[in-house]
Protein backbone atom coordinates (compact mmCIF):
# COMPACT_ATOMS: atom_id res chain seq x y z
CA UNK A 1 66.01 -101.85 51.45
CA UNK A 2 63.36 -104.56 52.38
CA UNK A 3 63.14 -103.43 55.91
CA UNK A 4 62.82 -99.45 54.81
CA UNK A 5 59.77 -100.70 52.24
CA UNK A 6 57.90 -102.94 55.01
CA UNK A 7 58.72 -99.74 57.69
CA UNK A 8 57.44 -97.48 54.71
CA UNK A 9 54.23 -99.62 54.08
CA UNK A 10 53.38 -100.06 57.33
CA UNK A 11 53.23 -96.84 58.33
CA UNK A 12 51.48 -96.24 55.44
CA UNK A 13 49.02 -98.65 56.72
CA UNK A 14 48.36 -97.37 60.07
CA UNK A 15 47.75 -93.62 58.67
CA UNK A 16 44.83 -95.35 56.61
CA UNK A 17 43.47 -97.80 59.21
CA UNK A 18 43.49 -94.51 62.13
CA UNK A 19 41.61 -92.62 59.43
CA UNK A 20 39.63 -95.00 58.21
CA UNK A 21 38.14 -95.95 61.72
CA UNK A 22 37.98 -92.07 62.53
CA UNK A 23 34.96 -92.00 59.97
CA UNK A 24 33.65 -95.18 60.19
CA UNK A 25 32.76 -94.03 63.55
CA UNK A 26 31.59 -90.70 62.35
CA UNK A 27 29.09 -92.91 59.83
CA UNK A 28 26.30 -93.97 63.02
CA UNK A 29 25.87 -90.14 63.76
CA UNK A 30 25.57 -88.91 60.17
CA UNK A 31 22.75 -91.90 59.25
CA UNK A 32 20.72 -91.02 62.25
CA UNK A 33 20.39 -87.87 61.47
CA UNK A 34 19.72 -88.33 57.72
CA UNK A 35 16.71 -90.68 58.95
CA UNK A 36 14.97 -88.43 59.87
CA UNK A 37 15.08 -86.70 56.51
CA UNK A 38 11.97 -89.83 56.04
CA UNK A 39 9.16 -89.81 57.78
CA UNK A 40 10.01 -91.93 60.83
CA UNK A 41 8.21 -89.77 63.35
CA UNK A 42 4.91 -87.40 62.95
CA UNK A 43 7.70 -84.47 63.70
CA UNK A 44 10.39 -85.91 61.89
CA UNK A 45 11.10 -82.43 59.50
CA UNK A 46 11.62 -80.31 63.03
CA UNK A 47 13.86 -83.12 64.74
CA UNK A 48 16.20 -83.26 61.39
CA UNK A 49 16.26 -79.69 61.42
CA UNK A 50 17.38 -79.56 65.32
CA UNK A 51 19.96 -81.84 65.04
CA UNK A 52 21.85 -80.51 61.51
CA UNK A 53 21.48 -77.04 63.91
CA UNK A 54 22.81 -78.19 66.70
CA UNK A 55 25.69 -80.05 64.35
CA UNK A 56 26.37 -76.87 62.70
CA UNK A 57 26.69 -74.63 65.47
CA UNK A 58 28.21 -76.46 68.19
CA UNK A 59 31.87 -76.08 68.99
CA UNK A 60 33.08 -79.03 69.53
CA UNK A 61 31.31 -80.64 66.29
CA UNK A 62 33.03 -77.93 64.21
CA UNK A 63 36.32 -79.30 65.69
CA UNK A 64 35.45 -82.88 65.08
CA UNK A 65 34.37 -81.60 61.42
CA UNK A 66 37.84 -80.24 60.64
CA UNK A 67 39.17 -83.29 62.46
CA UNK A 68 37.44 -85.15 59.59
CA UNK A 69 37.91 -83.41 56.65
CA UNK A 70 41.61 -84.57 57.51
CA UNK A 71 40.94 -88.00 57.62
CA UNK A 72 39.23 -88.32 54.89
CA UNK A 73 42.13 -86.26 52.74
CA UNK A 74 44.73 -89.16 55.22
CA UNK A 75 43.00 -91.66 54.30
CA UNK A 76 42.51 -91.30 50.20
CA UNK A 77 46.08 -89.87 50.11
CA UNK A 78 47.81 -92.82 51.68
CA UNK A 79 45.68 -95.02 50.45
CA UNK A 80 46.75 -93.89 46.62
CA UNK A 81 50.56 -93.87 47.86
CA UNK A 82 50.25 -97.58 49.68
CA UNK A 83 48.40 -98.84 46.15
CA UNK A 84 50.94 -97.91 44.37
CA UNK A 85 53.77 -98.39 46.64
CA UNK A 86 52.51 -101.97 46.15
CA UNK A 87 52.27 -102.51 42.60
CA UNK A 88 56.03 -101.15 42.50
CA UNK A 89 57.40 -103.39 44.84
CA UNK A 90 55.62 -106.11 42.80
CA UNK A 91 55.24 -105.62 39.68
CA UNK A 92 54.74 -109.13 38.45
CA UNK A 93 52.30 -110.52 40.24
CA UNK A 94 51.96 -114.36 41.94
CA UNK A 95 51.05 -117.13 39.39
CA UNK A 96 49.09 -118.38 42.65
CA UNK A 97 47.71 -115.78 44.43
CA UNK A 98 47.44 -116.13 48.05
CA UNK A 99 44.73 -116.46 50.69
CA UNK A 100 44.65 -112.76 51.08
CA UNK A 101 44.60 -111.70 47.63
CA UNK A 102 42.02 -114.25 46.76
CA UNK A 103 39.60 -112.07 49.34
CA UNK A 104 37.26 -110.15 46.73
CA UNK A 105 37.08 -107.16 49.35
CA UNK A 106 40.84 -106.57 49.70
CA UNK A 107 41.18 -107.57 45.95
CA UNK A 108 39.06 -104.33 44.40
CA UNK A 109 39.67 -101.99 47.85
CA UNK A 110 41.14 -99.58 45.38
CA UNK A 111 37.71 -99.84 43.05
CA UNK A 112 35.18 -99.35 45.71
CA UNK A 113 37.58 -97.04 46.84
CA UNK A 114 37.01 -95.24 43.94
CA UNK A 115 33.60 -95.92 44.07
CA UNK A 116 33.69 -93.97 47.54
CA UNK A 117 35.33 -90.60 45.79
CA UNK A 118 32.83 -90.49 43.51
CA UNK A 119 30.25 -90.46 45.97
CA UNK A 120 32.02 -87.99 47.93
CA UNK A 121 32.96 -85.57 45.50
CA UNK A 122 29.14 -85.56 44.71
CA UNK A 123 27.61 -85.29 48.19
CA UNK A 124 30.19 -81.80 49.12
CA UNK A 125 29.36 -80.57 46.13
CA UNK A 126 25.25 -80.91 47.00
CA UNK A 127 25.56 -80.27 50.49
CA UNK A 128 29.21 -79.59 51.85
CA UNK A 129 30.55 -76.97 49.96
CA UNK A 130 27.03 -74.92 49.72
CA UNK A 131 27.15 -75.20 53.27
CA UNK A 132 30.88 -73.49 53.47
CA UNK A 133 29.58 -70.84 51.41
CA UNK A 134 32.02 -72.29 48.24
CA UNK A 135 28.68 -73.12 45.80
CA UNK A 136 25.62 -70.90 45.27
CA UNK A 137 22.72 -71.60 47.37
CA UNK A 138 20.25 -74.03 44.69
CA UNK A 139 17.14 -72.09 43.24
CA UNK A 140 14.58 -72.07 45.87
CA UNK A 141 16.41 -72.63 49.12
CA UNK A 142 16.02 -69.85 51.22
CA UNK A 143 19.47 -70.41 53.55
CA UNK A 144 22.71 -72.52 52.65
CA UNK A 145 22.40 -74.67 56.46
CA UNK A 146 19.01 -75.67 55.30
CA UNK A 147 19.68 -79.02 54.02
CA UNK A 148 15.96 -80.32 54.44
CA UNK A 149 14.50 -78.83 51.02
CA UNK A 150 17.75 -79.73 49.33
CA UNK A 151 17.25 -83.09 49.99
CA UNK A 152 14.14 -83.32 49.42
CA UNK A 153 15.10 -81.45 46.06
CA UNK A 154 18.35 -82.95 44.90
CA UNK A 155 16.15 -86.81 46.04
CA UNK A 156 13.59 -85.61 43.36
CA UNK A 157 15.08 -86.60 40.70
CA UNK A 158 15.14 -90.32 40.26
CA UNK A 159 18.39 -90.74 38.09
CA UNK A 160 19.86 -89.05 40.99
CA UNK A 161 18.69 -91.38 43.30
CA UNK A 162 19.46 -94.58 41.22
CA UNK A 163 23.28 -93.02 41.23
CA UNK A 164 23.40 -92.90 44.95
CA UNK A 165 22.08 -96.41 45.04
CA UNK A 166 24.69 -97.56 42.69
CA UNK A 167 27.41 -95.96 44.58
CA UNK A 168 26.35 -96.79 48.14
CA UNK A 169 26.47 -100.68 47.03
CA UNK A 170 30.06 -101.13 46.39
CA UNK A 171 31.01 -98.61 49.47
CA UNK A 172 29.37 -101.06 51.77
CA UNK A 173 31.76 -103.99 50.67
CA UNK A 174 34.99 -101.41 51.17
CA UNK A 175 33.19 -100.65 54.77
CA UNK A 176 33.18 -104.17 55.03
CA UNK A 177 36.57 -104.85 54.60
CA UNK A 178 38.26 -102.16 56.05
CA UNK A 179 36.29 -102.14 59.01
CA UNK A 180 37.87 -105.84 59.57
CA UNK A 181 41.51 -104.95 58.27
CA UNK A 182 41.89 -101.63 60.45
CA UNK A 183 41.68 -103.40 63.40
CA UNK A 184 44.27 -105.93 62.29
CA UNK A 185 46.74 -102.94 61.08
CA UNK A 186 46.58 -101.59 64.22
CA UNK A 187 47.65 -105.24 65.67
CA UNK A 188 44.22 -106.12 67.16
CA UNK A 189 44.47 -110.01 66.00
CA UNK A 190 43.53 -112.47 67.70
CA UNK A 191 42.33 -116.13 67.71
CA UNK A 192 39.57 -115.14 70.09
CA UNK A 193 38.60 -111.51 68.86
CA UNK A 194 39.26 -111.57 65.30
CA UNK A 195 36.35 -113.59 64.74
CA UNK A 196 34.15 -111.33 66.57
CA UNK A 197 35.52 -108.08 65.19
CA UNK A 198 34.47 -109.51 61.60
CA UNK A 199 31.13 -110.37 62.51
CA UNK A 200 30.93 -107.14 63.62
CA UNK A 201 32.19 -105.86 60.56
CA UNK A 202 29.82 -107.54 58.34
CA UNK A 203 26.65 -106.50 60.63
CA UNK A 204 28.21 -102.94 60.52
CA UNK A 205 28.04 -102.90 56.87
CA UNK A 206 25.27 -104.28 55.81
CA UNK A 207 23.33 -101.79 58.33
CA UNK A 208 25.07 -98.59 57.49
CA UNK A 209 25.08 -99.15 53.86
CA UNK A 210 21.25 -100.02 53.75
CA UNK A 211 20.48 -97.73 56.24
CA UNK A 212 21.80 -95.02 53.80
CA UNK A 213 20.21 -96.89 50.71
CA UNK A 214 17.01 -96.75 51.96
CA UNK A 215 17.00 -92.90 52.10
CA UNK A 216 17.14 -92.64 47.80
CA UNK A 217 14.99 -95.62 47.75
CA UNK A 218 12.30 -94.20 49.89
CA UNK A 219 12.42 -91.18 47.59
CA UNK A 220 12.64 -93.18 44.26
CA UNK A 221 9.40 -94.86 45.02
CA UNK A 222 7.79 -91.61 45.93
CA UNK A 223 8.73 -90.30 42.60
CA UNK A 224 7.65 -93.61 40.60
C-alpha cells in the first residue's frame, strides 16, 4: 500500500511539475506582449495590435493555445487530487514540522494556488472567453480580437486594477516556488545546479510578477 501511494503521488507530481513548466514558459511571451499595452514605444498601440494578430491567427500558436488550455486544466486538477491525496495519507500532522514544510512557499502552494484561479477565472472571462465568442463583445468594442480598448477599458476602473494587484502578489510567490520544485520533481537535483535553478527561480519571479504588476499600476496612476 505504501509503495502504490508514493507511485500514486509521484505521478501525481510529475503531471503538475510538466504542466506547470509548460506555462511558466508560456508567461515571457504573454508579458511582452501585454507591454506594449503601455506606452513603451511612440508606436506601441500598432505593435500590440500586430502581435495579439499574429497570436491569434497563426497556426501553430492556436496549437500551442489548446496545448495550454490543457495544462492549465493538468495542472489545477492534479494539483487538487495531490492536496488532498496528502492530507489523507496524513491526517495528523507532525508536532515538528520538517525543513520542507517549514518553507512558507510550499506551505500555502494550495492558497496562492487559489489565489491563481481567481485571477484566471477573471482574466477568460475579460478577455478569453469574449475572444472564443462564449461572452458578448463589452459596450463599445467594435470586434471580440480587439483586446487593446478592452484593456484600456476593463484598466479604467481603479478597483479593478487594485484586484489585479492583489492577486498578482501572491501568484508571484507560487511562481516562485514551483518554478524551483518542478525541476526537482522531474529529478533535476543537484549539489551544483540546484542552487542555480533557484536563483533563477527567484529572478524569474520577481520579474514576471512585477512585470505584470506594473501594467494595473501604470493605469491606476493614470486614473488617480
Amino acid at each position: 500500500m505504501r509503495a502504490k501511494f508514493h507511485q500514486s503521488s509521484l505521478t501525481k507530481k510529475l503531471f503538475v511539475a510538466a504542466a506547470g513548466l509548460f506555462m511558466i514558459i508560456f508567461l515571457p511571451v504573454h508579458l511582452i506582449t501585454n507591454l506594449f499595452v503601455l506606452p513603451i514605444t511612440p508606436d506601441h498601440e500598432q505593435t500590440f495590435r500586430k502581435i495579439t494578430h499574429f497570436l491569434g491567427t497563426f497556426p501553430l500558436i492556436k496549437i500551442i493555445e489548446v496545448v495550454l488550455m490543457a495544462a492549465i486544466v493538468i495542472h489545477i486538477v492534479y494539483s487538487v487530487r495531490l492536496y488532498f491525496h496528502n492530507r489523507r495519507a496524513r491526517p495528523i500532522r507532525y508536532k515538528k514540522p520538517g525543513r520542507s514544510e517549514r518553507t512558507p512557499f510550499s506551505r500555502f502552494m494550495i492558497h496562492t494556488g487559489i489565489c491563481l484561479l481567481l485571477f484566471l477565472i477573471i482574466h477568460f472571462i475579460n478577455f478569453y472567453f469574449v475572444k472564443q465568442g462564449l461572452l458578448p463583445v463589452p459596450e463599445g468594442i467594435e470586434h471580440k480580437d480587439d483586446f487593446y480598448p478592452m484593456i484600456y477599458r476593463l484598466f479604467g476602473n481603479k478597483y479593478y486594477c487594485i484586484l489585479y494587484i492583489i492577486l498578482l502578489m501572491p501568484i508571484g510567490f507560487h511562481l516562485d516556488h514551483a518554478f524551483q520544485s518542478a525541476f526537482q520533481t522531474l529529478g533535476l537535483n543537484h549539489p551544483v545546479y540546484t542552487p542555480i535553478i533557484k536563483v533563477v527561480g527567484d529572478v524569474f519571479a520577481v520579474v514576471i510578477t512585477l512585470g505584470f504588476i506594473a501594467i494595473p499600476t501604470y493605469f491606476l496612476f493614470l486614473n488617480l
